[in-house]
Protein backbone atom coordinates (compact mmCIF):
# COMPACT_ATOMS: atom_id res chain seq x y z
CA UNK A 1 -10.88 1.35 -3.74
CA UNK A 2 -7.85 -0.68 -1.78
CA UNK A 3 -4.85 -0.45 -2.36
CA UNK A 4 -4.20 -3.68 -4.44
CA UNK A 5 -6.61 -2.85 -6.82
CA UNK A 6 -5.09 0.76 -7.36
CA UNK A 7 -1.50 -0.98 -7.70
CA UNK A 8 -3.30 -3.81 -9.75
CA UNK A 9 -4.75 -1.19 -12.03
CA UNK A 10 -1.12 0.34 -12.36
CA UNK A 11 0.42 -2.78 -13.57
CA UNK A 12 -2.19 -3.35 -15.80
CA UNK A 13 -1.74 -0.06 -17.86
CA UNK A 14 2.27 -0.28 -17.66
CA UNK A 15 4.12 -1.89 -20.55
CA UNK A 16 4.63 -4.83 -18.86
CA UNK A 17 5.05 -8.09 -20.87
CA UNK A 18 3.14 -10.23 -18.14
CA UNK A 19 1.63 -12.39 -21.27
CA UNK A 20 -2.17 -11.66 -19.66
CA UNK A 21 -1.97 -15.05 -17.47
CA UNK A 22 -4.34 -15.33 -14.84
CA UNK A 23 -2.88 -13.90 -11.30
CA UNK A 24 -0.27 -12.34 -13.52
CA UNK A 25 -0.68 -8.84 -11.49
CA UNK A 26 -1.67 -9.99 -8.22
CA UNK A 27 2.13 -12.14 -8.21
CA UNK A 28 3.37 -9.02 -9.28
CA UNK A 29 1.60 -6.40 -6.53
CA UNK A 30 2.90 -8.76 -4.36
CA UNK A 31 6.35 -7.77 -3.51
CA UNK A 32 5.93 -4.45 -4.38
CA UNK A 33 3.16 -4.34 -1.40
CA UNK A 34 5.22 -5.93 1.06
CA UNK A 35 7.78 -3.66 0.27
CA UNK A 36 6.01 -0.74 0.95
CA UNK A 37 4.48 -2.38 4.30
CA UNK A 38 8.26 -3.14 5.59
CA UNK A 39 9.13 0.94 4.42
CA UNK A 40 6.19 2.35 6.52
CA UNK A 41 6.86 0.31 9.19
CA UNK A 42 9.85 1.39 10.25
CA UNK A 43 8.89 4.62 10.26
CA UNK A 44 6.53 3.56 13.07
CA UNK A 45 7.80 5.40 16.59
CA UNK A 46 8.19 2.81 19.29
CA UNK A 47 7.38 4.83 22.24
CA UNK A 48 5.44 8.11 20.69
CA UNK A 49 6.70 11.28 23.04
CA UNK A 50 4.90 14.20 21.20
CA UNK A 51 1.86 15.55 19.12
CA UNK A 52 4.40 15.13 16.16
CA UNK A 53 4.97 11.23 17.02
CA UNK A 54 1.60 10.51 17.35
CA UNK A 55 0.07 11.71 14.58
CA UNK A 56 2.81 9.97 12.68
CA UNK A 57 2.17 6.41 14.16
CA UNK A 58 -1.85 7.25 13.44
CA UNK A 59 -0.54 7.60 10.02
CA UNK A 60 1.93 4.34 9.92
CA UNK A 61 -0.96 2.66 11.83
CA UNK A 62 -3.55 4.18 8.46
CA UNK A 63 -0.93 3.65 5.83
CA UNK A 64 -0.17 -0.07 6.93
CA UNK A 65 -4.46 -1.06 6.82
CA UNK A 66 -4.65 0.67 3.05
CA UNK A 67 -1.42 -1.88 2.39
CA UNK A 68 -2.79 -4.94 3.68
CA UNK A 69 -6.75 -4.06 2.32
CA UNK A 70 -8.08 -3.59 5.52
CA UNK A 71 -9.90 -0.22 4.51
CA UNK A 72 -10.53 1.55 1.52
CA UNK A 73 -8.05 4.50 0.07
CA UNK A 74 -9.77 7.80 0.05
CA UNK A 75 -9.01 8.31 -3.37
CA UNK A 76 -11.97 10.30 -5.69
CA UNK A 77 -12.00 10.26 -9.45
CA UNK A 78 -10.69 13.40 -10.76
């Protein structure tokens, strides 16, 4: 599953008058998603100095392809 879809999916169970037009959750995800891009990316260390650093800019780098749909979340039905 990506990302949009999960936040899609969210939006589509939420009590949100959107009035069921067509794109109606995508122009919502929207911001939300670039939100959430500009939030993990500054989070992303500029010159990584430890074990600590790296593995967080690994993550950043992870976090930021789920975001923009370039992989798919490891997410399993529960």
């Amino acid at each position: 599953m990506k990302f949009s879809g999960l936040l899609i999916e969210a939006i589509r169970n939420a009590e949100i008058p959107l009035r069921f037009e067509p794109g109606a959750e995508e122009s919502v995800a929207e911001p939300v998603i670039e939100l959430l891009k500009a939030w993990v990316a500054i989070h992303d260390p500029e010159r990584p100095s430890g074990d600590f650093e790296y593995g967080q800019k690994a993550l950043v780098v992870k976090l930021l392809e789920e975001l923009d749909d370039r992989i798919d979340l490891p997410v399993t039905d529960a």
